[in-house]
N, C-alpha and C. Protein backbone atom coordinates (compact mmCIF):
# COMPACT_ATOMS: atom_id res chain seq x y z
N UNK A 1 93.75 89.88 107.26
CA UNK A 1 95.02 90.47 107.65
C UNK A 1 96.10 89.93 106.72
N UNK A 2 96.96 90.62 106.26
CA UNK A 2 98.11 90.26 105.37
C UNK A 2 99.25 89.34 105.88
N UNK A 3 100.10 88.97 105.40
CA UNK A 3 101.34 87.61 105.96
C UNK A 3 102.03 89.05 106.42
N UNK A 4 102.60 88.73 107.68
CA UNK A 4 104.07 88.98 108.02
C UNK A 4 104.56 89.14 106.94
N UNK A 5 105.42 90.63 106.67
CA UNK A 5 106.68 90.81 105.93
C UNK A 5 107.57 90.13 106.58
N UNK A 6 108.14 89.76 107.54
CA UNK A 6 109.37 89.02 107.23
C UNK A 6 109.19 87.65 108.42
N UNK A 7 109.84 86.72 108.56
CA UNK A 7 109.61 85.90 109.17
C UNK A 7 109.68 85.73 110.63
N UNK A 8 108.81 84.82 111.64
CA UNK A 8 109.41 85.11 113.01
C UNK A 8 110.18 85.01 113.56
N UNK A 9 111.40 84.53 112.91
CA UNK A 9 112.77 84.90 113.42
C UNK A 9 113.66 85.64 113.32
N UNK A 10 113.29 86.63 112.17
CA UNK A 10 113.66 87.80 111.88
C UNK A 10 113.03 88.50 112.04
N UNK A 11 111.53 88.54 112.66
CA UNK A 11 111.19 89.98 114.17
C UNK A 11 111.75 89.44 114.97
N UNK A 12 111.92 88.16 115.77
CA UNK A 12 112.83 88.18 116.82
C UNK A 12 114.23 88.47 116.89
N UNK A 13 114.70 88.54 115.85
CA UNK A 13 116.15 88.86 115.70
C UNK A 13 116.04 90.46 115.87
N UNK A 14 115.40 91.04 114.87
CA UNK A 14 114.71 92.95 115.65
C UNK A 14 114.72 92.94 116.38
N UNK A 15 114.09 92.00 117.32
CA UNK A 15 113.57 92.44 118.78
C UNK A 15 114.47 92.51 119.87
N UNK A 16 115.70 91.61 119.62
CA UNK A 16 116.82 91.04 120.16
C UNK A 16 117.55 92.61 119.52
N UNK A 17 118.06 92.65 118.42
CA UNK A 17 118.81 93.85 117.95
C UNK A 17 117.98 95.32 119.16
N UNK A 18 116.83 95.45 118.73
CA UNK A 18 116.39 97.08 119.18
C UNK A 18 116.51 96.94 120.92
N UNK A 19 116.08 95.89 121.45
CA UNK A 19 116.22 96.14 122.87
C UNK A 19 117.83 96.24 123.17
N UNK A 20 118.68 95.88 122.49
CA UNK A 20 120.03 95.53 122.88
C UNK A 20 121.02 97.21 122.84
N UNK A 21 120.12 97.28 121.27
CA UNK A 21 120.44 98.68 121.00
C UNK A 21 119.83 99.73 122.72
N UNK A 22 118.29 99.57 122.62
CA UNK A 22 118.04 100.89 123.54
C UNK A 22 117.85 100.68 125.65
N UNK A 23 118.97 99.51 125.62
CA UNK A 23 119.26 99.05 127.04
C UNK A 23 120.59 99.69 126.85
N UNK A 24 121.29 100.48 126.12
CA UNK A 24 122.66 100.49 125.76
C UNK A 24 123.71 99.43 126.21
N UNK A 25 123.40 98.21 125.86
CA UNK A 25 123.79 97.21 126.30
C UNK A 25 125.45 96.96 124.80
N UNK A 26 124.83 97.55 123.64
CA UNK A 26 125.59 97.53 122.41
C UNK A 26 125.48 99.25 121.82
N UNK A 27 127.04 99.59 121.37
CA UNK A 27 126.97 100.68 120.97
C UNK A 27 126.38 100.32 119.04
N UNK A 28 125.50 101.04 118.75
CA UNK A 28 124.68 100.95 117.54
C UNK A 28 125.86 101.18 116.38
N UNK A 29 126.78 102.42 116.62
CA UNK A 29 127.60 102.67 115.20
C UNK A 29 128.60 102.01 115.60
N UNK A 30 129.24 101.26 116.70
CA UNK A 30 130.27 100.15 116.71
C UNK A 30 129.71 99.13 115.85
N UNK A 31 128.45 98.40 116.31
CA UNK A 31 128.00 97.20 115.65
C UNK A 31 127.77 97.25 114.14
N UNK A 32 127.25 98.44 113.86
CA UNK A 32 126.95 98.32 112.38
C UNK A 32 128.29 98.36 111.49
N UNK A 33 129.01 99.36 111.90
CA UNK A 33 130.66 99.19 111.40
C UNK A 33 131.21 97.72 111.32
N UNK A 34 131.27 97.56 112.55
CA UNK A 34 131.33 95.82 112.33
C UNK A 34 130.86 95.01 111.26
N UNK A 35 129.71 94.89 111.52
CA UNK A 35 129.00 93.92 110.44
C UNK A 35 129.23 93.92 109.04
N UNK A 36 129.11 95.56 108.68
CA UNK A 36 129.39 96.14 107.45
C UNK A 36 131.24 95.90 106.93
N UNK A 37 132.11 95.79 107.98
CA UNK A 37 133.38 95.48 108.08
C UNK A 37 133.63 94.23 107.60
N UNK A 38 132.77 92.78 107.99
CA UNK A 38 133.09 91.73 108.19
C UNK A 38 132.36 90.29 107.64
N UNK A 39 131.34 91.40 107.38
CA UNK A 39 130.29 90.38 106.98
C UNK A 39 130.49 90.54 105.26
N UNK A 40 130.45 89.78 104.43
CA UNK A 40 130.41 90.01 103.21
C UNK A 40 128.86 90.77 102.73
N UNK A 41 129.04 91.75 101.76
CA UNK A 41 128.04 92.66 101.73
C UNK A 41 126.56 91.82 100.98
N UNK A 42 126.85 90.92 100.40
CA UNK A 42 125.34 90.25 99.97
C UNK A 42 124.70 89.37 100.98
N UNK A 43 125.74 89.21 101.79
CA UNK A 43 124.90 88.28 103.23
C UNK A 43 124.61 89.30 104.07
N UNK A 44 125.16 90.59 104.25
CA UNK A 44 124.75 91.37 105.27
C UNK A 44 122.96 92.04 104.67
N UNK A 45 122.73 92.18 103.15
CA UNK A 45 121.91 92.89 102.66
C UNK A 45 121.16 91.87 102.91
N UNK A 46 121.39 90.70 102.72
CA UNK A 46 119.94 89.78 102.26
C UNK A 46 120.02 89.75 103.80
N UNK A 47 120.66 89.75 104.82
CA UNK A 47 120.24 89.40 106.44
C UNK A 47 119.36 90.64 106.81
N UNK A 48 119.79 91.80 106.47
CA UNK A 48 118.41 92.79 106.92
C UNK A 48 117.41 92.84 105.82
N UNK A 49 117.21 92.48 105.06
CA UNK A 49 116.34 92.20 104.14
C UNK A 49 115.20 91.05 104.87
N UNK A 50 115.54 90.28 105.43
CA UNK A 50 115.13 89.24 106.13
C UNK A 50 115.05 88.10 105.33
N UNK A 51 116.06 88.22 104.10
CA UNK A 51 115.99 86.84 103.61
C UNK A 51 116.93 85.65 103.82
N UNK A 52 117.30 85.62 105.02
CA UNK A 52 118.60 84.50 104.89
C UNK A 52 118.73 83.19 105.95
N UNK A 53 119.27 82.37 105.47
CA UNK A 53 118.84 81.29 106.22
C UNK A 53 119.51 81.28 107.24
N UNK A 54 118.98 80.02 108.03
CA UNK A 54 119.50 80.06 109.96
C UNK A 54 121.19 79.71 109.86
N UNK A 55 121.48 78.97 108.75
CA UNK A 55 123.13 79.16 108.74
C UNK A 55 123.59 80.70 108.72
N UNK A 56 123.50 81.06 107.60
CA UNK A 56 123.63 82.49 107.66
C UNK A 56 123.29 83.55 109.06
N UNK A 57 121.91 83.38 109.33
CA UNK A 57 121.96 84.21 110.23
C UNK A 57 122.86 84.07 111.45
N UNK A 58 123.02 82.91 112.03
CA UNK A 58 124.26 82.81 112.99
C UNK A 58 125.55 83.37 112.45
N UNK A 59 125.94 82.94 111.02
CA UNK A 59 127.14 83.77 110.80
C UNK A 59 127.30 85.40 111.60
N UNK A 60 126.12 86.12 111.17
CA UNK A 60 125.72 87.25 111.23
C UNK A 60 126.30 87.58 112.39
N UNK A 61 125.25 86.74 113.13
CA UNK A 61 125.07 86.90 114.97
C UNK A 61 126.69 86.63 115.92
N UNK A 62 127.25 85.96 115.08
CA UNK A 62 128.80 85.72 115.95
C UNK A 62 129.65 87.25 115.44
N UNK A 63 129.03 87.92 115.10
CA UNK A 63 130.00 89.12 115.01
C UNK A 63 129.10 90.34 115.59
N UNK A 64 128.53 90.18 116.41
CA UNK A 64 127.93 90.83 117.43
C UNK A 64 128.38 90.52 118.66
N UNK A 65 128.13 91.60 119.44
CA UNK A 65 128.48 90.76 121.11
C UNK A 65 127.62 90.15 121.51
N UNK A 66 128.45 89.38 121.46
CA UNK A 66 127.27 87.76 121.72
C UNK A 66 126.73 87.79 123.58
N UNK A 67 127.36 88.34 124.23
CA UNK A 67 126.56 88.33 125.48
C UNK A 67 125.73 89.37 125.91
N UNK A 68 126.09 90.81 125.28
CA UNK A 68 125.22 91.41 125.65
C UNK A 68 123.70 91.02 124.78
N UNK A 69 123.88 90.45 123.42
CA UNK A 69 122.88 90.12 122.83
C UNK A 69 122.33 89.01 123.55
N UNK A 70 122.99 88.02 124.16
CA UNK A 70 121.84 87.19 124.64
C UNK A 70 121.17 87.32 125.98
N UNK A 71 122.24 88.19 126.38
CA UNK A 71 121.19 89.34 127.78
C UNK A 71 119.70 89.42 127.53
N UNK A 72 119.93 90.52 126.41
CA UNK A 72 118.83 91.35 125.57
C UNK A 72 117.75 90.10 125.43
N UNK A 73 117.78 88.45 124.77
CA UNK A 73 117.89 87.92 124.06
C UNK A 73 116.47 87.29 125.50
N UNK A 74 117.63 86.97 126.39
CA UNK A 74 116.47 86.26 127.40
C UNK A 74 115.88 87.15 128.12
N UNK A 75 115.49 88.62 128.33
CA UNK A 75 114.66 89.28 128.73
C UNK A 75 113.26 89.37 127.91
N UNK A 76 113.85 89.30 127.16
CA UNK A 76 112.36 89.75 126.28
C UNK A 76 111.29 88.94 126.57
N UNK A 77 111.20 87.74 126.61
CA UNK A 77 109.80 87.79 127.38
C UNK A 77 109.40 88.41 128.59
N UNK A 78 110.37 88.70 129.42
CA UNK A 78 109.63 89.22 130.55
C UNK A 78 109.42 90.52 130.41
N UNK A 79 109.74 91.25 129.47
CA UNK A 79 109.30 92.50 129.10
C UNK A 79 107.49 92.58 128.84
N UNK A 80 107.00 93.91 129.47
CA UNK A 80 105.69 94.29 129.44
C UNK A 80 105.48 94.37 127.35
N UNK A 81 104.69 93.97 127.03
CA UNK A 81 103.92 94.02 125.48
C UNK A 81 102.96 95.32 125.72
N UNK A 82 103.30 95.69 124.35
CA UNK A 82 102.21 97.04 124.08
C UNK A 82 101.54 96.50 123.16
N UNK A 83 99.93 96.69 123.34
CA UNK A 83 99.48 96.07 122.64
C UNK A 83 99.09 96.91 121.21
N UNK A 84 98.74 95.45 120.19
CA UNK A 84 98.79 95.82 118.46
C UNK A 84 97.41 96.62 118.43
N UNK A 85 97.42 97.12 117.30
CA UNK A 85 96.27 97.77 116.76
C UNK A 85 95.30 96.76 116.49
C-alpha cells in the first residue's frame, strides 16, 4: 500500500473542515473568502497543499470559527466510519 498523501493531521484537519462544512455548522463561501482575505496567500496554498507546520496551521485555524469547528472537531469520533476499500 502506498504512504498517505498528506499527513494525519491534515486528514484530520479535512475531516474537521468537511463535517463542519456538511453539518452547516460553517457557511463554505464565508470561510473560504475569509481565509483567502486574511491569510497570506503562500501560507494559505502550502496549508491546503498539506504542507505546513503546526505553527502555521493554527494560524490558519484562528480565522475560522473556532467553535463551530471544534463542535465538528469533538464529534468525530463518535461518528459511524464507512469502511475503506
Amino acid at each position: 500500500m502506498p504512504p498517505a498523501a498528506h499527513s494525519a493531521r491534515a486528514r484530520a484537519m479535512d475531516a474537521v473542515l468537511l463535517r463542519a462544512l456538511d453539518s452547516g455548522r460553517v457557511d463554505g463561501p464565508a470561510l473560504f473568502a475569509r481565509l483567502f482575505a486574511d491569510v497570506p496567500m503562500r501560507r494559505l496554498l502550502r496549508f491546503l497543499d498539506g504542507r505546513t507546520g503546526l505553527f502555521e496551521d493554527l494560524s490558519v485555524g484562528l480565522r475560522t470559527p473556532i467553535g463551530p469547528m471544534l463542535r465538528s472537531a469533538a464529534e468525530l469520533p463518535r461518528l459511524p466510519r464507512r469502511p475503506s476499500d
